[in-house]
Each structure stands twice: as C-alpha cells, then as structure tokens.
C-alpha atoms as a PDB file:
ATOM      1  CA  UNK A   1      28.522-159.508 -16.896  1.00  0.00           C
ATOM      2  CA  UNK A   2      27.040-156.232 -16.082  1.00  0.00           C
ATOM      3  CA  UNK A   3      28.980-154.214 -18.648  1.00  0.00           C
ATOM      4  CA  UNK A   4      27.886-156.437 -21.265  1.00  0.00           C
ATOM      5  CA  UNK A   5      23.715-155.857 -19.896  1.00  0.00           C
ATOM      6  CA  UNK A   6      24.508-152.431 -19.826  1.00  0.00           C
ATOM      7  CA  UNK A   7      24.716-152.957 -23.699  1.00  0.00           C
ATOM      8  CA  UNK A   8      21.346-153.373 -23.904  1.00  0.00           C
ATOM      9  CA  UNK A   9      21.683-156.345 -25.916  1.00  0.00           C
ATOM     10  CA  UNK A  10      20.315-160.261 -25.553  1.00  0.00           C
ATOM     11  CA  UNK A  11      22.541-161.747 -23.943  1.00  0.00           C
ATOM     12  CA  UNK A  12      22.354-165.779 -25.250  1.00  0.00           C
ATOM     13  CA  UNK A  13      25.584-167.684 -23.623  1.00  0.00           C
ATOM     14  CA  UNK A  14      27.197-168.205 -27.030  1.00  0.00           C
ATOM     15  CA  UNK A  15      26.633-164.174 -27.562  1.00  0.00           C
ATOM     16  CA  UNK A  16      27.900-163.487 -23.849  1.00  0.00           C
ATOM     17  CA  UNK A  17      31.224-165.724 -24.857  1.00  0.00           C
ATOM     18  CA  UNK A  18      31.768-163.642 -27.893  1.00  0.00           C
ATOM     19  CA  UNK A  19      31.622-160.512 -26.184  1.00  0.00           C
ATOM     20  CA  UNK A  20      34.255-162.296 -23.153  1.00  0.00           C
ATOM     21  CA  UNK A  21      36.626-162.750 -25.709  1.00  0.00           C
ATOM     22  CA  UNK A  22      36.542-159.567 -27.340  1.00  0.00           C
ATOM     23  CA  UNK A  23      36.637-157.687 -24.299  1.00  0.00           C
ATOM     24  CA  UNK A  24      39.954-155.977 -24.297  1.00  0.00           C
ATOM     25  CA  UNK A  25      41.333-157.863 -27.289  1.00  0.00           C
ATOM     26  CA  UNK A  26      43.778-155.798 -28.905  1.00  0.00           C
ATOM     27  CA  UNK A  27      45.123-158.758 -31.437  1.00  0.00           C
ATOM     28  CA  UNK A  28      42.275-157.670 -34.322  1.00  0.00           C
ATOM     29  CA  UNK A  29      40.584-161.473 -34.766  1.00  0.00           C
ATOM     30  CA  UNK A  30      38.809-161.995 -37.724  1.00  0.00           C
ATOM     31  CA  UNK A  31      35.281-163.766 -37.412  1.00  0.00           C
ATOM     32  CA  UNK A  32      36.780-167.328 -38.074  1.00  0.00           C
ATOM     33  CA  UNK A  33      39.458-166.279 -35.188  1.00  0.00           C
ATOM     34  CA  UNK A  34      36.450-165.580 -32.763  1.00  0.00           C
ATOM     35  CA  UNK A  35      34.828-168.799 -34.092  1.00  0.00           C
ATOM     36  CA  UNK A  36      37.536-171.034 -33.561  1.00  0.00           C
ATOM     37  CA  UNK A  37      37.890-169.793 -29.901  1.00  0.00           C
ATOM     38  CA  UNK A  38      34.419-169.925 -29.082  1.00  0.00           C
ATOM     39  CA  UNK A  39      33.537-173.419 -31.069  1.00  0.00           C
ATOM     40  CA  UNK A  40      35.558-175.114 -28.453  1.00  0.00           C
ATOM     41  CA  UNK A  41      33.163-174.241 -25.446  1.00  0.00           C
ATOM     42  CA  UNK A  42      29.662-174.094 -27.545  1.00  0.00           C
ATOM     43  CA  UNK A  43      30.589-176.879 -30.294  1.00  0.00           C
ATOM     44  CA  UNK A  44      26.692-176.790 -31.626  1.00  0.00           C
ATOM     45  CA  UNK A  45      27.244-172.717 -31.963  1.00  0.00           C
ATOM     46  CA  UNK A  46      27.336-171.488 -35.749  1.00  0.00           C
ATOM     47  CA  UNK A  47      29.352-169.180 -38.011  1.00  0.00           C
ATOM     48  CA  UNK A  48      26.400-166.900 -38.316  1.00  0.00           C
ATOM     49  CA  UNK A  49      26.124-166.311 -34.118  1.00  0.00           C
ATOM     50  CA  UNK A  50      29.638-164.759 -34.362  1.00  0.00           C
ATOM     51  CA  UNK A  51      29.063-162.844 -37.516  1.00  0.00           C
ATOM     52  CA  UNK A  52      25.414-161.820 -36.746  1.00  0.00           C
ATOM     53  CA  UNK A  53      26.684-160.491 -32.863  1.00  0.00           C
ATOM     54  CA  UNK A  54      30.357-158.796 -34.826  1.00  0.00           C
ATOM     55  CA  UNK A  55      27.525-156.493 -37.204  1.00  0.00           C
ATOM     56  CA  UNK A  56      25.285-155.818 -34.514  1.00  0.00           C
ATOM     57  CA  UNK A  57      28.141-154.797 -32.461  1.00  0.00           C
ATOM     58  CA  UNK A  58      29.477-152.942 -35.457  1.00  0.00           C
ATOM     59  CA  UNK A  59      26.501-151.493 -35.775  1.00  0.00           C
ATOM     60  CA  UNK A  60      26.326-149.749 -32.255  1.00  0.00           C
ATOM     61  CA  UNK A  61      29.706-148.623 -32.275  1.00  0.00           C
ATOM     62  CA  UNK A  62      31.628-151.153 -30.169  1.00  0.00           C
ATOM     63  CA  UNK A  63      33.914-153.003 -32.456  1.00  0.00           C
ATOM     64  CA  UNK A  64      35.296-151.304 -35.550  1.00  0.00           C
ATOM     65  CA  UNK A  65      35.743-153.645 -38.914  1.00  0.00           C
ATOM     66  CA  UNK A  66      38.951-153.411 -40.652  1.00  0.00           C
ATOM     67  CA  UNK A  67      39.264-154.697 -44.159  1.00  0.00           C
ATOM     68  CA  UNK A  68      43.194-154.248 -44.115  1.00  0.00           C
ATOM     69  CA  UNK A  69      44.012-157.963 -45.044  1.00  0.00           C
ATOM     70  CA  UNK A  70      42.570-158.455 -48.040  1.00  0.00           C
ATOM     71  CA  UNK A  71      41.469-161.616 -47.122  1.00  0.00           C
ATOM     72  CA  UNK A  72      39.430-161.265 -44.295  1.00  0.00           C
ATOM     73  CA  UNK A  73      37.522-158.594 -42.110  1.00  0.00           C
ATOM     74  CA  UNK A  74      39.140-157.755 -38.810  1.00  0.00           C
ATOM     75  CA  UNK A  75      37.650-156.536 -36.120  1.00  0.00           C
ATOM     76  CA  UNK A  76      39.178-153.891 -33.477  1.00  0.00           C
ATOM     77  CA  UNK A  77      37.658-153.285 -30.279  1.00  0.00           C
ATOM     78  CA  UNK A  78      39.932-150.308 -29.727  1.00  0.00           C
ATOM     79  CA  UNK A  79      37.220-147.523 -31.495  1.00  0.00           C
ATOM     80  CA  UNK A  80      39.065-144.608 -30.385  1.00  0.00           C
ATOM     81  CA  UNK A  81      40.959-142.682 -33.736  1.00  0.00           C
ATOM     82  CA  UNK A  82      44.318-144.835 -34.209  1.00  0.00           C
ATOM     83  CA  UNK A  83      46.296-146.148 -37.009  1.00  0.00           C
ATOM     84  CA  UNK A  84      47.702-149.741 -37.868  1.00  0.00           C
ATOM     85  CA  UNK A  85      50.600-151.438 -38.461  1.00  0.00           C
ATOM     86  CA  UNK A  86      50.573-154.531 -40.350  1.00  0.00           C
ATOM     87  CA  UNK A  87      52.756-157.337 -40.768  1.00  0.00           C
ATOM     88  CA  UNK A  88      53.074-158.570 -44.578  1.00  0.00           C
ATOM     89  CA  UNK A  89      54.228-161.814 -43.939  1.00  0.00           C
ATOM     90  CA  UNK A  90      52.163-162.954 -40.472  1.00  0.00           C
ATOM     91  CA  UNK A  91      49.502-160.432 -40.813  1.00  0.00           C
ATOM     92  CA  UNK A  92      49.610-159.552 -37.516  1.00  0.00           C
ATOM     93  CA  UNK A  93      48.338-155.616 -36.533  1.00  0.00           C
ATOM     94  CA  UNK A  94      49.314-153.602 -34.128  1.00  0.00           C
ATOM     95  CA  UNK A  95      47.766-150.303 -33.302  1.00  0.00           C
ATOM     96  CA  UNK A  96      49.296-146.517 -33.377  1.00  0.00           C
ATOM     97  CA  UNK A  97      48.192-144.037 -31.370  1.00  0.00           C
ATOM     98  CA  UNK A  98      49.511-141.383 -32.726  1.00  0.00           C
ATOM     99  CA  UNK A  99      48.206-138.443 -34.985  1.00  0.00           C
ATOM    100  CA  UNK A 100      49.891-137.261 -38.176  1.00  0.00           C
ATOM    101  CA  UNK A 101      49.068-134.675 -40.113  1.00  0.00           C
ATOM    102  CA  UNK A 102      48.906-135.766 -44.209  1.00  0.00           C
ATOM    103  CA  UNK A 103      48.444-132.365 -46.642  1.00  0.00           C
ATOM    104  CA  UNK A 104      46.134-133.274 -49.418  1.00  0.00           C
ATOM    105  CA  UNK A 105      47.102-130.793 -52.194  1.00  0.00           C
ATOM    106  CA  UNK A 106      44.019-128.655 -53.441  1.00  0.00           C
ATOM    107  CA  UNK A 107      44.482-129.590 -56.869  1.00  0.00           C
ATOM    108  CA  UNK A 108      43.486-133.354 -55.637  1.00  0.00           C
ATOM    109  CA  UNK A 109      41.465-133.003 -52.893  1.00  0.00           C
ATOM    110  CA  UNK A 110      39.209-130.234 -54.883  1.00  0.00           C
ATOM    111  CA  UNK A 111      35.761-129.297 -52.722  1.00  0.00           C
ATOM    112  CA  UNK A 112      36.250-132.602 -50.782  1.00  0.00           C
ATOM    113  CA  UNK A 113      35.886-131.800 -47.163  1.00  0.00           C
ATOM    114  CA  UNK A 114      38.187-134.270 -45.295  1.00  0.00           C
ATOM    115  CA  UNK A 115      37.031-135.238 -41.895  1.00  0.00           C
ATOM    116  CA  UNK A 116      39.342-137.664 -41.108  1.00  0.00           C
ATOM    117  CA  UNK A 117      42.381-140.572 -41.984  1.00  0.00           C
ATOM    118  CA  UNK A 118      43.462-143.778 -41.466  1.00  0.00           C
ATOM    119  CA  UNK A 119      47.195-144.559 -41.864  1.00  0.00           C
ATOM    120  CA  UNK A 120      47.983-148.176 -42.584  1.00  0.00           C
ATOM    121  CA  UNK A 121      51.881-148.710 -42.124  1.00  0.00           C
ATOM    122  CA  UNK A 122      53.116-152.549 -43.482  1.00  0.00           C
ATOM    123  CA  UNK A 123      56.426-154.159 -42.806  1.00  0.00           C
ATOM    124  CA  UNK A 124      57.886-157.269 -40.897  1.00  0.00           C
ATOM    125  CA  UNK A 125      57.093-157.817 -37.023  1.00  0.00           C
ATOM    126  CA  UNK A 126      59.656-158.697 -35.348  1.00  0.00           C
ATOM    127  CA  UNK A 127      59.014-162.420 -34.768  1.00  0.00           C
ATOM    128  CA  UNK A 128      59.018-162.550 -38.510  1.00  0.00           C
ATOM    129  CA  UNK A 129      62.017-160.866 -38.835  1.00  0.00           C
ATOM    130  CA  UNK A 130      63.771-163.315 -36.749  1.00  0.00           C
ATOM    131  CA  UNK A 131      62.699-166.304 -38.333  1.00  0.00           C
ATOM    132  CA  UNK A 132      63.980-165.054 -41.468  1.00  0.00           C
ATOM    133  CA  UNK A 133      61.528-165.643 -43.645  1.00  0.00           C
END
C-alpha cells in the first residue's frame, strides 16, 4: 500500500485494485483484461476508472502502452528497454531482454538521429504449437 502512496497519486479503492493487479504483471493486459479482473470485486466500477488510471499511469512513466496487437492497446509494466515476442495465433507477449544492434544504412536513415528501437519478433508459443492449430 505504501509503494502505491509513494506514487503520489489518489488512491480511490477501485484505483488501488488496478494498481494490485498490475503490480508485477508481466502478461501485457489490455484495458478490457484489467477490467474484467477488477469488475468482479467493484461491479459498479467503469471502463473509464481503468482507462483514466492506465493514461495517468502512462503518463508518469509507470506502465508503458504497446500497440503491437492491432486490436487493442497493451500495457507493460516492465518500462525498462526490452523487446517482445508475440504470438500470432493467441496473442500472447513475452518480453526480451536482450539488446541487438540493427544498422540503418545512411542512404535511409539520412540526418535522422536514432535514439533508440523496439524489436517485435512474432511466431507460435508453444501452447499453440501443441494444440496444432
């Protein structure tokens, strides 16, 4: 409870559940995940508690948005540099901690200064896989 007041931020219950269920979630929910979790313990809670606390935790830096599924926005509360791997048939990601070094040729990159990358790897997890589908 303290690291969350630490945050500086108001903490309603509804918001305080929000942050409990992101806190070391490494499965990337999307906003309807989050509000599907947290609708069971605050029914009367809305869609716009869980999206307004996701931006202002965007916002300060503690949850990174991913827009990797087409779909719908992800949210990672991992914010240190990684990469993800996504599976095309489940969607599930999984991060990559790992650095690799991509050579933009001069002719394309031009007077862009590049300050950074994000690798997105896709394929079949391995539950997929299994299933054969």
């Amino acid at each position: 409870m303290q690291k969350f007041r630490d945050k500086g931020l108001k903490l309603t219950p509804q918001r305080l559940a929000i942050m409990e269920y992101l806190d070391g979630n490494r499965n990337h929910p999307s906003a309807d995940d989050i509000y599907s979790k947290i609708r069971k313990i605050y029914p009367m809670m809305s869609f716009a508690t869980v999206y307004n606390t996701l931006e202002t935790l965007k916002k300060r830096g503690d949850v990174v948005e991913i827009t990797i599924d087409p779909e719908r926005r992800h949210y990672d509360t991992d914010t240190s540099h990684h990469h993800h791997l996504i599976c095309k048939k489940c969607k599930k990601i999984k991060d990559i901690h790992r650095d690799f070094s991509i050579n933009i040729p001069e002719d394309q990159k031009g007077a862009f200064e590049v300050l950074g990358n994000h690798v997105e790897f896709y394929g079949v997890c391995p539950t997929c896989n299994t299933k054969g589908e």
